[in-house]
Each structure stands twice: as C-alpha cells, then as structure tokens.
Protein backbone atom coordinates (compact mmCIF):
# COMPACT_ATOMS: atom_id res chain seq x y z
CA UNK A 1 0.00 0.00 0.00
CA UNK A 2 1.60 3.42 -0.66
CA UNK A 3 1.98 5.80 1.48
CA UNK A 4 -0.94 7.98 0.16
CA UNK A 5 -3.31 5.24 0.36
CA UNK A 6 -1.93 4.01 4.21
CA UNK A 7 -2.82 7.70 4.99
CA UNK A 8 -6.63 7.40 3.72
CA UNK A 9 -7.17 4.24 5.05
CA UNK A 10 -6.20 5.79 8.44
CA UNK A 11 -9.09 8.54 8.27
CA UNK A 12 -11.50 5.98 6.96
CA UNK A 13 -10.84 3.33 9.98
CA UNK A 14 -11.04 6.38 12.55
CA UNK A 15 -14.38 7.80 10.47
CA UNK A 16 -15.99 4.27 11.07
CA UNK A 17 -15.37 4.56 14.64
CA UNK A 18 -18.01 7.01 15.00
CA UNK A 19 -15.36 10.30 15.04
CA UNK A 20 -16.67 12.85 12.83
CA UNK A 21 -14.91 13.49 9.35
CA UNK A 22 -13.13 16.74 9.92
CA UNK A 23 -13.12 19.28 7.20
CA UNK A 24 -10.91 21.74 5.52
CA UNK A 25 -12.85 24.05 3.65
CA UNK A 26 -11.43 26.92 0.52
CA UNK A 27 -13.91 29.87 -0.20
CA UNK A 28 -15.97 29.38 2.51
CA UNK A 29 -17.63 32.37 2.42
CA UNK A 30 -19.61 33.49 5.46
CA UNK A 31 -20.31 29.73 6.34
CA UNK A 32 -23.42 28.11 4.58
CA UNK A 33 -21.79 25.22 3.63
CA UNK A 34 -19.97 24.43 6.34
CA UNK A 35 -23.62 25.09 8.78
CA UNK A 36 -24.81 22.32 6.70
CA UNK A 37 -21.79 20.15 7.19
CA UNK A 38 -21.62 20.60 10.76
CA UNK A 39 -25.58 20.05 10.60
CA UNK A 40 -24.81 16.29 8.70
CA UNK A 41 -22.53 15.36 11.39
CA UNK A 42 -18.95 16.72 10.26
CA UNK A 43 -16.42 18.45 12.30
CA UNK A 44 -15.25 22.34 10.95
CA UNK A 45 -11.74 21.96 11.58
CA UNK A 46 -10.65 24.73 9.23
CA UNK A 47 -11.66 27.16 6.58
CA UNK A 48 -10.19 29.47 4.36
CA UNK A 49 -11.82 32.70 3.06
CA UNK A 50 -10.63 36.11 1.67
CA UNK A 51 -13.58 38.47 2.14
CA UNK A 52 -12.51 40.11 5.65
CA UNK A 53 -16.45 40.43 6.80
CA UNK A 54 -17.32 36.88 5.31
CA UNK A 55 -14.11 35.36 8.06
CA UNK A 56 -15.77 37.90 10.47
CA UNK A 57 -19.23 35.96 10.27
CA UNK A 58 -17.79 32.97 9.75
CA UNK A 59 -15.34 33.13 13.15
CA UNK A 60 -18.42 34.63 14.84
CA UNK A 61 -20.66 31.88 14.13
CA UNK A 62 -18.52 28.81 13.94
CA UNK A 63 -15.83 27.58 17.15
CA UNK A 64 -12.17 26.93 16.41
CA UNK A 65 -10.87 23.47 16.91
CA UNK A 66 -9.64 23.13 20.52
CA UNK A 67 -6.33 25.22 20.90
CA UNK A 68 -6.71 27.69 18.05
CA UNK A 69 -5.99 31.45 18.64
CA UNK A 70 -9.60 33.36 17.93
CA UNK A 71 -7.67 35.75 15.86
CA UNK A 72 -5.85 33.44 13.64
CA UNK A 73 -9.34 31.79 13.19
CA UNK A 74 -10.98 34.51 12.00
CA UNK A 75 -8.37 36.02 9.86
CA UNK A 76 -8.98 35.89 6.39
CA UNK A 77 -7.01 34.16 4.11
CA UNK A 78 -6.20 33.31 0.07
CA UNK A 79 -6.25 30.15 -0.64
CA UNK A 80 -3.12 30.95 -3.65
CA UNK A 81 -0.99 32.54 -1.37
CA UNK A 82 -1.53 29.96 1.92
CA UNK A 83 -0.69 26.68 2.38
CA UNK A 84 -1.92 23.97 3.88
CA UNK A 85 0.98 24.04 6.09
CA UNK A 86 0.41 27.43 7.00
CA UNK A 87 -3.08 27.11 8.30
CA UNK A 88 -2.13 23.90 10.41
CA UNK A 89 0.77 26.25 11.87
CA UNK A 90 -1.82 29.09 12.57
CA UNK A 91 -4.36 27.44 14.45
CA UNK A 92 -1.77 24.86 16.42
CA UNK A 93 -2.81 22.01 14.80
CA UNK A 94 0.34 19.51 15.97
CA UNK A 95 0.13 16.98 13.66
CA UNK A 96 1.25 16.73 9.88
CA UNK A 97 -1.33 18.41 7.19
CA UNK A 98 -1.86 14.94 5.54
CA UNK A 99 -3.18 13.36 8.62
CA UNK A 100 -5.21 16.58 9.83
CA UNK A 101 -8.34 16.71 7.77
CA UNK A 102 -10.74 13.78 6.25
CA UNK A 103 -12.80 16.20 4.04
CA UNK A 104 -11.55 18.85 1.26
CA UNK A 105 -14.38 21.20 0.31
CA UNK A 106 -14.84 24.24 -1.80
CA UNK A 107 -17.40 26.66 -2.92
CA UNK A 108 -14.89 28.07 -5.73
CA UNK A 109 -15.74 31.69 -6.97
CA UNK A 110 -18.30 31.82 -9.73
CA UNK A 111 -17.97 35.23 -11.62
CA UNK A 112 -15.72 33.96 -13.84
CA UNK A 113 -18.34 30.76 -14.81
CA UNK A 114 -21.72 32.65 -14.32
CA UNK A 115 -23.39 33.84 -17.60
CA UNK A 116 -23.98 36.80 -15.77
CA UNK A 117 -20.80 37.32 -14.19
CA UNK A 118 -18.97 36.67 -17.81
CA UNK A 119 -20.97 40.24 -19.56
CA UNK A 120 -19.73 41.95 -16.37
CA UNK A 121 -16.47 40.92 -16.97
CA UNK A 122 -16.31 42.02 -20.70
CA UNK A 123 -18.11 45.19 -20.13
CA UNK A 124 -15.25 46.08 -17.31
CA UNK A 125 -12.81 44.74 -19.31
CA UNK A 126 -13.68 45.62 -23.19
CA UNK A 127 -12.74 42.12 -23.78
CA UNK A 128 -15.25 39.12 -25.00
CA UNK A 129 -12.67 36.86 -23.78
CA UNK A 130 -11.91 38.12 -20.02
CA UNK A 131 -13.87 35.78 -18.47
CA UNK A 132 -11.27 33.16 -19.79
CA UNK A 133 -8.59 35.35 -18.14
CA UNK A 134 -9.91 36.06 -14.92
CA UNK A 135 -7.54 34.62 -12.36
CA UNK A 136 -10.38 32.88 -10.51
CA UNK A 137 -11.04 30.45 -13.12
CA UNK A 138 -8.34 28.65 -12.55
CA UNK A 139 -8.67 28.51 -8.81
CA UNK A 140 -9.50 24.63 -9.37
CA UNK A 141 -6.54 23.83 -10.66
CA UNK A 142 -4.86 25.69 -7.00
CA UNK A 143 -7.65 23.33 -5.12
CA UNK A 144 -6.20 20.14 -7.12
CA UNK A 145 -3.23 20.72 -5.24
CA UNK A 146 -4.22 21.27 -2.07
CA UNK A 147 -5.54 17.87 -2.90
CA UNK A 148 -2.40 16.58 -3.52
CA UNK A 149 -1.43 17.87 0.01
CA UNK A 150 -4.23 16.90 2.48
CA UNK A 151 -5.36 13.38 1.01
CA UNK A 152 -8.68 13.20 1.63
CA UNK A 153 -11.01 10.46 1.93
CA UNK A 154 -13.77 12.66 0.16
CA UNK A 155 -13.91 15.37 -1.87
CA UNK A 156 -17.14 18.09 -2.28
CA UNK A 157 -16.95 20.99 -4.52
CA UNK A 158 -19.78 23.58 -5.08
CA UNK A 159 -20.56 25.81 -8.28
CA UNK A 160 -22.97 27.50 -10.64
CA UNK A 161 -24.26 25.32 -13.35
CA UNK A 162 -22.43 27.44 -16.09
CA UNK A 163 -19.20 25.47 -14.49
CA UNK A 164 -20.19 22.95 -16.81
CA UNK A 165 -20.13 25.25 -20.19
CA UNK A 166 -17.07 27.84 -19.48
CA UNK A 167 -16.71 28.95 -23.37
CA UNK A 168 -17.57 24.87 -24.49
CA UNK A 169 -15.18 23.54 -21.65
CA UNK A 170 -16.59 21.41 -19.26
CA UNK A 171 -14.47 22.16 -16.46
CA UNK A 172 -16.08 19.29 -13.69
CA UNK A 173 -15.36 16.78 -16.10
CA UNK A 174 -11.60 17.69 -16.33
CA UNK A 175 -11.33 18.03 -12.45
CA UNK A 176 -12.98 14.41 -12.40
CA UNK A 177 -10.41 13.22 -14.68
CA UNK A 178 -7.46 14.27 -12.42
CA UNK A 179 -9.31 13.13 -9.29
CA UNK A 180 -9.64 10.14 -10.73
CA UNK A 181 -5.76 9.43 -11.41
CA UNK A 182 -4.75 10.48 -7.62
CA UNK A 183 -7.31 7.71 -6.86
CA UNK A 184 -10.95 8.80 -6.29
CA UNK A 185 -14.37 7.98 -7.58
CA UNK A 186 -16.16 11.11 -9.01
CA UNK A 187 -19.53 12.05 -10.11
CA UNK A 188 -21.40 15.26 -10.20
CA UNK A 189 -24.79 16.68 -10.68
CA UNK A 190 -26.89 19.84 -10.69
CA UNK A 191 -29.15 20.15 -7.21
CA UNK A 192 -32.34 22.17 -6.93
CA UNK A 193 -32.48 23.42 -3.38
CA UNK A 194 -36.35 24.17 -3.67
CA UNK A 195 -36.50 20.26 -4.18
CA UNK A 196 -34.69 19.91 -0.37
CA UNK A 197 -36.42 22.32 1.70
CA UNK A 198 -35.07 25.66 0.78
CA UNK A 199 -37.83 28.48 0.16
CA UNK A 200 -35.68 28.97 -3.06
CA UNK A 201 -35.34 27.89 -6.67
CA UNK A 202 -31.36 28.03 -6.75
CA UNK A 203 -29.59 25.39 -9.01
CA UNK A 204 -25.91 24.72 -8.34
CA UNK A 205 -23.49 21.64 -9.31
CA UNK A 206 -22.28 19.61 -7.06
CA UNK A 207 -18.98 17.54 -7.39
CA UNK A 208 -18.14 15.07 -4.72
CA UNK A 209 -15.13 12.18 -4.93
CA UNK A 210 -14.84 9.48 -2.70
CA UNK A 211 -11.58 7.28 -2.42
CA UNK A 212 -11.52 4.45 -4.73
CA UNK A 213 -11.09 1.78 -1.85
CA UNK A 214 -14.80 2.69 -1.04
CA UNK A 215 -15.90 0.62 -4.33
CA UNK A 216 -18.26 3.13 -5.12
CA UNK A 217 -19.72 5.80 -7.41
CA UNK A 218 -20.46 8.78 -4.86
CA UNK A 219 -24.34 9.54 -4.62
CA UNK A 220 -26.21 12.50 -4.13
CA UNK A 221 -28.99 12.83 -1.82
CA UNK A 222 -33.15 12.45 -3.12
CA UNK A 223 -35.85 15.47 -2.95
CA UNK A 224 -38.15 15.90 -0.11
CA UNK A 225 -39.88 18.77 -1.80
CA UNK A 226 -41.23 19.35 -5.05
CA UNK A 227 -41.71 22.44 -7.71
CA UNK A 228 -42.57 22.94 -11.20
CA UNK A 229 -39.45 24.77 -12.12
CA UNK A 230 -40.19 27.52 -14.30
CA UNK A 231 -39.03 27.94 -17.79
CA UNK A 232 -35.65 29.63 -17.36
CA UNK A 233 -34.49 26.78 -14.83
CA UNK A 234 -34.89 24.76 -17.54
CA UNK A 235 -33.38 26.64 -20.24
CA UNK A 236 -30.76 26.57 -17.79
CA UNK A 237 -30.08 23.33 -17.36
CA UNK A 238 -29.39 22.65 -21.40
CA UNK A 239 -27.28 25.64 -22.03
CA UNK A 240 -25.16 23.87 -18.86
CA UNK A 241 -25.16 20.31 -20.03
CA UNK A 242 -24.41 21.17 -23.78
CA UNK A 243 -20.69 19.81 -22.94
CA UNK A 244 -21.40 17.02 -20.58
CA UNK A 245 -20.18 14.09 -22.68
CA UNK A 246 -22.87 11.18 -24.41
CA UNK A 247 -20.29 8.81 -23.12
CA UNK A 248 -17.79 7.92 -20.38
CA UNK A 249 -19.02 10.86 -18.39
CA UNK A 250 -18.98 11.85 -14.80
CA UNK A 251 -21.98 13.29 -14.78
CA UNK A 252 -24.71 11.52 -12.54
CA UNK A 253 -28.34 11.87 -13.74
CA UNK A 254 -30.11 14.90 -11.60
CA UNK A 255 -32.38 13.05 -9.20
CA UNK A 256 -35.91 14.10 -9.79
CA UNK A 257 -38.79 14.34 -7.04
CA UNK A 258 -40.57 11.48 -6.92
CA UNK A 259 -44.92 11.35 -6.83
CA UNK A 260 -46.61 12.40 -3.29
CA UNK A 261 -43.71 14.70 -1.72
CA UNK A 262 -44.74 18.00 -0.08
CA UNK A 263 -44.70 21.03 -2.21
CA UNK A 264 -41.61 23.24 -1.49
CA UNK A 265 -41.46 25.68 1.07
CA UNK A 266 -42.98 28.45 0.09
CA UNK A 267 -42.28 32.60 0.98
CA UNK A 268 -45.26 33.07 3.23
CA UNK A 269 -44.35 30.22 4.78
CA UNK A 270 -40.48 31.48 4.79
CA UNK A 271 -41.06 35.23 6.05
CA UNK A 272 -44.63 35.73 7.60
CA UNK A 273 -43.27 35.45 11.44
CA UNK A 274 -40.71 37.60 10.59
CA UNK A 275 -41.08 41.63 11.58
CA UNK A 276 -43.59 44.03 10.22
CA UNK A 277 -40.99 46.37 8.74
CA UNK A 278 -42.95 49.92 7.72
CA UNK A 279 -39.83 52.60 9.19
CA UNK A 280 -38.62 52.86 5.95
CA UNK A 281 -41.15 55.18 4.53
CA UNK A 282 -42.66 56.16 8.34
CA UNK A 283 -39.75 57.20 10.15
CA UNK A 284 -36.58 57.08 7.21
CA UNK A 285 -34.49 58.48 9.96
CA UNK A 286 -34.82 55.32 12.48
CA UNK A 287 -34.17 53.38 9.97
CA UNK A 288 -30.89 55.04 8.96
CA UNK A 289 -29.71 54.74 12.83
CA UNK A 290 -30.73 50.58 12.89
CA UNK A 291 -27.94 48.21 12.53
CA UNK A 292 -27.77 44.87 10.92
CA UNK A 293 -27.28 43.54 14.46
CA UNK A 294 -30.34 45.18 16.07
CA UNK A 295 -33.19 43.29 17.32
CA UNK A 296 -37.31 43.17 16.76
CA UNK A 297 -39.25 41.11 17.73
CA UNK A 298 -41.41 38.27 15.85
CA UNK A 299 -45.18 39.07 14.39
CA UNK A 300 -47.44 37.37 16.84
CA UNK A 301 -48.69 35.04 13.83
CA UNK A 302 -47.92 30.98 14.54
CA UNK A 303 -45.03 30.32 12.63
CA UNK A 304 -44.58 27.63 10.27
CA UNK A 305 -42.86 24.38 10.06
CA UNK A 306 -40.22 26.28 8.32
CA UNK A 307 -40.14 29.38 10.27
CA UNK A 308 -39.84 27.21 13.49
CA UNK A 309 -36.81 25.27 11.89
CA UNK A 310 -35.14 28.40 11.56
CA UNK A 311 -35.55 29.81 15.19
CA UNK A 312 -34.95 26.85 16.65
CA UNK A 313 -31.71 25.69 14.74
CA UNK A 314 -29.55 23.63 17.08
CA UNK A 315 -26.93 25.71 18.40
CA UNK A 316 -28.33 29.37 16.58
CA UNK A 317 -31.92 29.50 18.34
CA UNK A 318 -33.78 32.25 19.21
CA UNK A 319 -36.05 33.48 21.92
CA UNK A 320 -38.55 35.74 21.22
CA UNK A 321 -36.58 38.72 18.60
CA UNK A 322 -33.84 37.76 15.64
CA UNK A 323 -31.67 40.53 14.05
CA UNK A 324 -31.09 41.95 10.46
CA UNK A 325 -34.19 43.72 10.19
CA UNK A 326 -32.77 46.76 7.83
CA UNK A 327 -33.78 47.61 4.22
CA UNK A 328 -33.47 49.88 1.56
CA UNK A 329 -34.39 53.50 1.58
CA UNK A 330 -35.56 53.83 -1.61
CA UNK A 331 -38.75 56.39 -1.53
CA UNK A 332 -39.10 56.58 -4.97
CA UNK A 333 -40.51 53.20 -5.66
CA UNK A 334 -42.01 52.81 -2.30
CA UNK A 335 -45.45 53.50 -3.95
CA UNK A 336 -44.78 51.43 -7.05
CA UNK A 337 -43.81 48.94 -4.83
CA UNK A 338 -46.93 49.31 -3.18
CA UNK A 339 -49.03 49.12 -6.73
CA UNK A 340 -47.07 46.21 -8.16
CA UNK A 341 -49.05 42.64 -7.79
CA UNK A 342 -47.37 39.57 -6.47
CA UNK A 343 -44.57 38.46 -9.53
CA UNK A 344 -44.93 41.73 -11.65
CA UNK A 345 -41.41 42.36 -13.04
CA UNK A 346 -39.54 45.51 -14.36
CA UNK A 347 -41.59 46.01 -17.44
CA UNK A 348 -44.68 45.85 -15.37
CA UNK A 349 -43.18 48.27 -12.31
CA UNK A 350 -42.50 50.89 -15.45
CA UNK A 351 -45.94 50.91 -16.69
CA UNK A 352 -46.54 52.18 -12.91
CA UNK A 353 -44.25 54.53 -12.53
CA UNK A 354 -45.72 55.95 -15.81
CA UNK A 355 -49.16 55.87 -14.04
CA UNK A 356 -48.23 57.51 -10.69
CA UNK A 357 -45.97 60.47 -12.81
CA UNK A 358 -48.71 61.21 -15.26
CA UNK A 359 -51.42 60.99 -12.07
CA UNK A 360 -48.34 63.80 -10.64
CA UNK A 361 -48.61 66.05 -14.04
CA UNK A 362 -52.45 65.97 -13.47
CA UNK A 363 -52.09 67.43 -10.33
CA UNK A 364 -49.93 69.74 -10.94
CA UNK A 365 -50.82 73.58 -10.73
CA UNK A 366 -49.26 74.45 -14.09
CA UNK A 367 -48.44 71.69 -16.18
CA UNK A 368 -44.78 71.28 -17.16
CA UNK A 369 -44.52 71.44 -20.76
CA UNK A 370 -43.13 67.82 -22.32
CA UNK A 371 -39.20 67.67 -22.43
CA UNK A 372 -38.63 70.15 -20.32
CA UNK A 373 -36.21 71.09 -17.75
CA UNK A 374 -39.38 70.98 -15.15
CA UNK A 375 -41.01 67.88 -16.63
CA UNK A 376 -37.72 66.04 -16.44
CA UNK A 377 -36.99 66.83 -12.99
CA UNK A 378 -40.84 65.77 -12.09
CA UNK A 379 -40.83 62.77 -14.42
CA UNK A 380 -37.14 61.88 -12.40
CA UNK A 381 -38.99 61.81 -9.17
CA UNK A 382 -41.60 59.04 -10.12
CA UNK A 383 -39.87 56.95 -13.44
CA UNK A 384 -36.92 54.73 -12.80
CA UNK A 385 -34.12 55.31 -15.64
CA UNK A 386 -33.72 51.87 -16.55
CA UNK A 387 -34.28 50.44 -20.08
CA UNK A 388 -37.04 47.25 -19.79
CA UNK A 389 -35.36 45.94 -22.71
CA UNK A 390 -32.29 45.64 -21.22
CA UNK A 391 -33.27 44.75 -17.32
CA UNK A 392 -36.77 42.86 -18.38
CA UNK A 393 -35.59 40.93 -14.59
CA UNK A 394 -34.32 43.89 -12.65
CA UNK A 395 -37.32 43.93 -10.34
CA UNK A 396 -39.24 41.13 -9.19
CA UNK A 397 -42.18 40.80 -6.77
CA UNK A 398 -42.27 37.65 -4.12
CA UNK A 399 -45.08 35.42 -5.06
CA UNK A 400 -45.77 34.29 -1.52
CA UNK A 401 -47.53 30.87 -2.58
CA UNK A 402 -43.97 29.61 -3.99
CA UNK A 403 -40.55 29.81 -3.55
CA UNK A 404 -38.16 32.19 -4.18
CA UNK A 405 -36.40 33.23 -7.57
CA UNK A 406 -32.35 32.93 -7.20
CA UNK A 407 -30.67 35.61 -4.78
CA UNK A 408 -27.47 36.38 -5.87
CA UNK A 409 -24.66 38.26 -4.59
CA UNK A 410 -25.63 41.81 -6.48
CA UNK A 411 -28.20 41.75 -3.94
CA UNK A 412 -25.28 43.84 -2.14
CA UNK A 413 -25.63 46.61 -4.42
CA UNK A 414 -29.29 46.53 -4.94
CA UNK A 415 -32.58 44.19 -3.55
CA UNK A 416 -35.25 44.87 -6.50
CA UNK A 417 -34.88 41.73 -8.02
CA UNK A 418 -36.71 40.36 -3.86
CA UNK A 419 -39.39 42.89 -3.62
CA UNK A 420 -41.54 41.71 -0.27
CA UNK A 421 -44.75 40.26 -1.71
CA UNK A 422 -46.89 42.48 1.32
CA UNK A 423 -47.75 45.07 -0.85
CA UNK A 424 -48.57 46.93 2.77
CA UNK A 425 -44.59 47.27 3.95
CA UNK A 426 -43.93 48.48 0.03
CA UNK A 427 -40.23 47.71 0.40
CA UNK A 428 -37.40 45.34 -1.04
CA UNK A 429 -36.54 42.17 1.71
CA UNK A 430 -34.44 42.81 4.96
CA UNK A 431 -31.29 40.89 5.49
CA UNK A 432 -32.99 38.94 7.79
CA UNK A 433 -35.64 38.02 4.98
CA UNK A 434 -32.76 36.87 2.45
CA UNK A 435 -31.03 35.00 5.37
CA UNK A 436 -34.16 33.14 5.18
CA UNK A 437 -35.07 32.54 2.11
CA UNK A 438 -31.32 30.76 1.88
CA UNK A 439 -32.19 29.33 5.08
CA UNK A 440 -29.63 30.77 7.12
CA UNK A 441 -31.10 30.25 10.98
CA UNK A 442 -32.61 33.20 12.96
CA UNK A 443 -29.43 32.88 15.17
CA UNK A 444 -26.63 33.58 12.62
CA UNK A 445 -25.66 36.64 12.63
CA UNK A 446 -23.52 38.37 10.13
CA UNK A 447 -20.50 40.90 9.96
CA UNK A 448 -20.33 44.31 8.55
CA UNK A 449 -22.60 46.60 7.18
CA UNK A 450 -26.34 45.99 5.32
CA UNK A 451 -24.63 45.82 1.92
CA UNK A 452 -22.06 43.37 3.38
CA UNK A 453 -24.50 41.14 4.73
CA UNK A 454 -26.52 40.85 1.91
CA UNK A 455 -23.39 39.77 -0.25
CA UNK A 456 -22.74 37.16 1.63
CA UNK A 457 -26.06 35.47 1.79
CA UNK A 458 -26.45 35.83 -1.95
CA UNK A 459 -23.09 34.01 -1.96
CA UNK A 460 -23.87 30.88 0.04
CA UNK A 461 -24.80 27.73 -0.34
CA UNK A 462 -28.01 27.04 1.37
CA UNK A 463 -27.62 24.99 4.46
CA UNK A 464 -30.67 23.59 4.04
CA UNK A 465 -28.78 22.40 0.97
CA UNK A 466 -25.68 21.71 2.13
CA UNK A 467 -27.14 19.19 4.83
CA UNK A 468 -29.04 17.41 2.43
CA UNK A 469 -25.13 16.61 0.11
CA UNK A 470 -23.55 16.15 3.56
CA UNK A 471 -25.52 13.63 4.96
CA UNK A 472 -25.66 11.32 1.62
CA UNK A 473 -21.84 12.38 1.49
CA UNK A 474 -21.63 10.57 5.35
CA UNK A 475 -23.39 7.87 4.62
CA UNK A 476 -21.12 6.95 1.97
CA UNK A 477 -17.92 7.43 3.74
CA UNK A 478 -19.43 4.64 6.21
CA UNK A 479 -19.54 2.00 3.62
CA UNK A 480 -16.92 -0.68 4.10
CA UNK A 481 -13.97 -0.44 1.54
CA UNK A 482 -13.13 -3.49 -1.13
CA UNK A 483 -10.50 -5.66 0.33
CA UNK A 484 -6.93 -4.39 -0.68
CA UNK A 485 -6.44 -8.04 -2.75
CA UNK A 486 -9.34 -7.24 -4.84
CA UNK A 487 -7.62 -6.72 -8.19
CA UNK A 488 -10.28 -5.22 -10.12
CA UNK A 489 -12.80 -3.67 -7.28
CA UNK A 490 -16.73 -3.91 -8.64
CA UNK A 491 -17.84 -0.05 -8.95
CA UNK A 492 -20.97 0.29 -7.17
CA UNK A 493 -23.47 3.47 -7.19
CA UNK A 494 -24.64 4.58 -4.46
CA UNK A 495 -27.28 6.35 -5.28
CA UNK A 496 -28.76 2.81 -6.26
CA UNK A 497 -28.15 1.47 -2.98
C-alpha cells in the first residue's frame, strides 16, 4: 500500500469509529456550507476565506478546533498565497497536514463561470474573452493541489451550473479526470435546493469524490420537496449540459422528485413570522440609525414548520426577537412597490411609474410642458431610468404561494430583483428576509454593514442544501472499503443502494 493510500485508510478506519470526518474548507464564504456540514454530522476543523467580513461571520458563528488562537481563526485568508501548512501552523494544529483533515471542500468563486458574471467581466474589461482570463477560473486547478497535500477520503466541490459550459469547456469533467488518477471515484450533478427544503429555486453543481477503496460511485442525496421549475431553470439546465459528454461521463443523472412529496417551502411560509418592517417610509431616519445587528421582535402570527426550523436551529436558536431587520431606503418606488401585484417584473413596475408620474402632471398647478427642464426633474422623481429591454428581470415581486427566484450576490448593491410580496410594507426584503429565504437560521448573525451582509447570503450555499449533500456524502464514507487483494474492485453506485 503506498503511502498515500496508508494515509486514507487511516481517516477511513477512525471515520468508522463514529469520530466525525473533519473538514478543511477553501472559499468558505460566510459559512453556509460548512452550517450544513456541521448540521450532517462533520467536524469544521478549518476554513479558508478572503472576504474580511465573510471570516468575520464565519469566526463569529462557527468555534475553532480546541487550541486555536480566535484571531488566527478569524483572519482571512487566500487560498493561492496559503498553504496547507500554513493554516495547520496558525491554528496549532500539531500533527502533519496529511493526517489533519478527512474532508476537502470548496465553494470556488463563480464570476468567472456565471453567464452573468462573464458580460460583467467584458463590459469592465472591453474584452469578449476576459472571463477566460480572470484569475479565478483557474482557482481549481490551485484546489487540485491542495488535494495533492491533504489526502482526503472525500472530496465536495460547489458551483454554478455554467461550471459545466465555461466557453464549451466542461471544467467538472476535467477536475474528475485528475481526481480520478490520484485515486478517487467522481460524479457530479446539478441540485435544486427548492426540491430539499429551501424556500428557493437556486440550481448549483455539485462535485463530490470518494476514495476508490470505497468501491463506489459517490451519490447524491433524493428530494423531499417538489416544484414545477419555471421555464428559465430549464433553459438553464441545457445551455449547462451542452458539454457534458454522451459517453464515459462523470456526470450523474439529476435526481428528480418522486410522486406524493410536499410542495416546497414556500415565501409566506419562509417570512410571515418575521417583523412588520414599515420605518422605511414612516420614520426614514430610524431606519438610517438601525444596525444589521439590532433586534425586533417576531409578528405574533404561529409560525410555520419552516419558520420554526429556523428559530430553533440547534446551536443558533432564538427566543422571542432575531436581528437583520434593515432595508433599503428607496422612496421613490415605495409606492410602485406598493401598486405592483405579487410576480410583476420591471416592465410591469415601469408601466406604474408611468401611471403615478402622469397621475403627478395631473395634479400639478401648471403643467410642465413635455421635455422640459421641469417635466424632467418631475418625471425623475416618479420613473426609474432603466431600459425594460435591457433589465426585463431587474425587479421582481415575491409570489408568496412559492418559492423564491435565485438571490445572488448583487443583492449587495441593490434588492429589487426580492421585492416583499406584502404590498402593505412596500419595500425590497431585509437581510434577515434573504437570510431566510437561503435558510440561514434566525441565530446567525452576520459581519459588517447591510450591503455586506446581503453579499454574503447571496453568496452561500443554502444549508438547508448543504445538509441534504452532507448527509448522503456521510453515509457513503461509512460503507466498508473493497478488500486491498481485490484486483479489479466492482464499482458500485450509491445512489442505487
């Protein structure tokens, strides 16, 4: 047996003993995968993360292993520039990085793979092909070798679904390949998180590799929820698996709800315990003083199934108020808010605006004249400047009886695209809200400011999500290995098991 393989066998013989898999995690972001790691019964024994608020939540939220300086754990950190070696030195880990950590995970950058992120790259840059040359698309090939260095028994990487088409390169499929030759069984697959609980459509890949001794395929857990997806999901879906290959591919079919599960979570069912929020166009002054980490207390309303999940999070719960409860102050399109029905979009908030300026012009003592200076100031007060052609999605109303459309991270710039479905409140969602809806527990609180916070939700995984991959990920990691003298070890799936 090499040495590698010794080393493995190690963490799989202590992992069967009942000790939890201990994880190393690159790009952690503010924590959402690593809540639903620690949720499916594995250990956080490191993380690294480059966003100095994200390593402020993250540190706040999440306990250092036994021994570690506070400080050092909630530094942040590149993943290029550090070592593996250099993290085991920081936090006091004593023995060698090989041996410290069972479990390599990664929620690598997206910009560079998103559709989305890709035109904002070429509009910065001038250049169609700048995506191809942003640095963080070939972070992967950095994670391979930290690979190399911590030999772990399993392997979970997390990505938009775009991963799988960067310019015609499937990029999973390469990573499987060299995962493959340093001895691990791959497979990936795009997840749904509406389809496990999450009061949100969000599709993201999923990679996870298993060590080959395992004699299995690695699986991917089965829906408890189900949604008709709408169109664009779909769309989606084949512009991502264009390059996923007919044959000899690592791609593992996406598991599809099966008849008689519960619809998904919904938004009312997300966000109706949550505060009434109404300072925002009452008392615009209190609501500049409130902080992200200010407390109101619940609506009186029962809360969900959901909503109770969420307070009462082991380890994060909640007793009686929760944080976050800041928004926008955008009085402009408070009242168009207030007009637009439950999924209007852009085009439709427009048409409004159009309504309430020309209801304005009626009004009006003496009628500004058409194009001029005094009609364009007037018309600036009620009419948003942007062009429906070119932001048909820019603004988006909650439809309460479903679940969320994707949040995202732009969400730290702007919230229109998460308008609050209670036409009452006429306001975009609170931090709190979005923490929700990427079901974040009433109990974690984040670092930084309002525009900070809502970055990092829109960059997490779900937890909700994350549990789900973790536990099927556990499960596997329990399954006894082919004996060593097994020439050719059968490949089993475990999804089929």
């Amino acid at each position: 047996m090499s040495r590698d393989a010794a080393i493995r066998a190690a963490k799989l013989r202590r992992i069967r003993t009942g000790a939890k898999p201990r994880t190393l995690e690159l790009c952690s972001g503010c924590g959402g995968l690593s809540l639903g790691l620690a949720a499916g019964g594995f250990s956080l024994q490191a993380h690294i993360e480059s966003d100095s608020n994200a390593a402020k939540t993250y540190a706040h939220n999440f306990k250092p292993p036994v021994g570690a300086p506070q400080e050092k754990w909630a530094a942040p950190r590149d993943m290029v520039e550090q070592s593996v070696e250099d993290v085991v030195d920081d936090l006091g880990l004593t023995s060698p990085a090989a041996e410290v950590f069972d479990v390599l995970v990664a929620g690598l950058p997206c910009q560079a793979f998103a559709r989305i992120g890709r035109s904002k790259l070429r509009s910065i840059a001038g250049d169609d092909e700048a995506y191809r040359n942003d640095p963080r698309a070939k972070l992967y090939e950095r994670f391979l070798e930290y690979v190399e260095a911590v030999q772990p028994v399993a392997i979970l990487i997390e990505n938009v679904p775009d991963i799988l088409n960067f310019g015609g390169h499937n990029v999973p499929e390469e990573i499987c390949g060299t995962l493959e030759l340093l001895g691990y069984r791959t497979g990936y697959t795009l997840l749904n998180a509406a389809f496990y609980g999450v009061p949100q459509m969000r599709e993201r890949l999923f990679l996870v590799a298993v060590d080959q001794s395992l004699g299995i395929r690695p699986g991917f857990p089965h829906p408890t929820r189900t949604v008709d997806l709408p169109p664009g999901y779909e769309g989606a879906r084949t512009f991502a698996l264009r390059h996923v290959p007919a044959a000899a591919s690592r791609f593992v079919p996406i598991p599809l709800p099966a008849e008689g599960l519960r619809n998904a979570v919904s938004v009312r069912e997300a966000l109706a315990d949550l505060p009434y929020v109404s300072e925002h166009f009452r008392d615009p002054a209190s609501m500049r003083r409130r902080k992200v980490t200010d407390e109101l207390p619940y609506r009186n309303s029962g809360p969900s199934e959901y909503a109770r999940l969420m307070q009462d999070w082991p380890g994060f719960r909640t007793s009686g108020s929760v944080t976050g409860n800041v928004v926008r102050l955008t009085p402009r399109d408070f009242p168009i808010f207030r007009r637009m029905p439950p999924g209007a979009d852009y085009p439709h908030a427009l048409r409004i605006a159009e309504e309430l300026f020309a209801e304005q012009m009626a009004a009006e003592p003496s009628t500004p004249r058409p194009g001029s200076k005094a009609w364009e100031e007037l018309r600036k007060l009620y009419v948003p400047p942007y062009d429906p052609a070119k932001f048909p999605n820019k603004w988006w109303k909650l439809e309460p009886s479903l679940p969320s459309r994707t949040l995202t991270a732009h969400m730290g710039k702007d919230t229109y695209s998460h308008i609050h479905w209670d036409s009452r409140q006429q306001r975009t969602i609170s931090v709190r809200e979005a923490a929700r809806l990427q079901s974040f527990p009433d109990g974690f609180k984040f670092a930084g400011s309002m525009n900070a916070a809502f970055r990092q939700i829109g960059n997490a995984v779900p937890p909700l999500l994350a549990q789900a991959v973790a536990e099927c990920l556990r499960r596997d990691l329990m399954t006894m290995p082919v004996q060593e003298s097994a020439r050719r070890p059968e490949v089993r799936d475990s999804m089929a098991a």
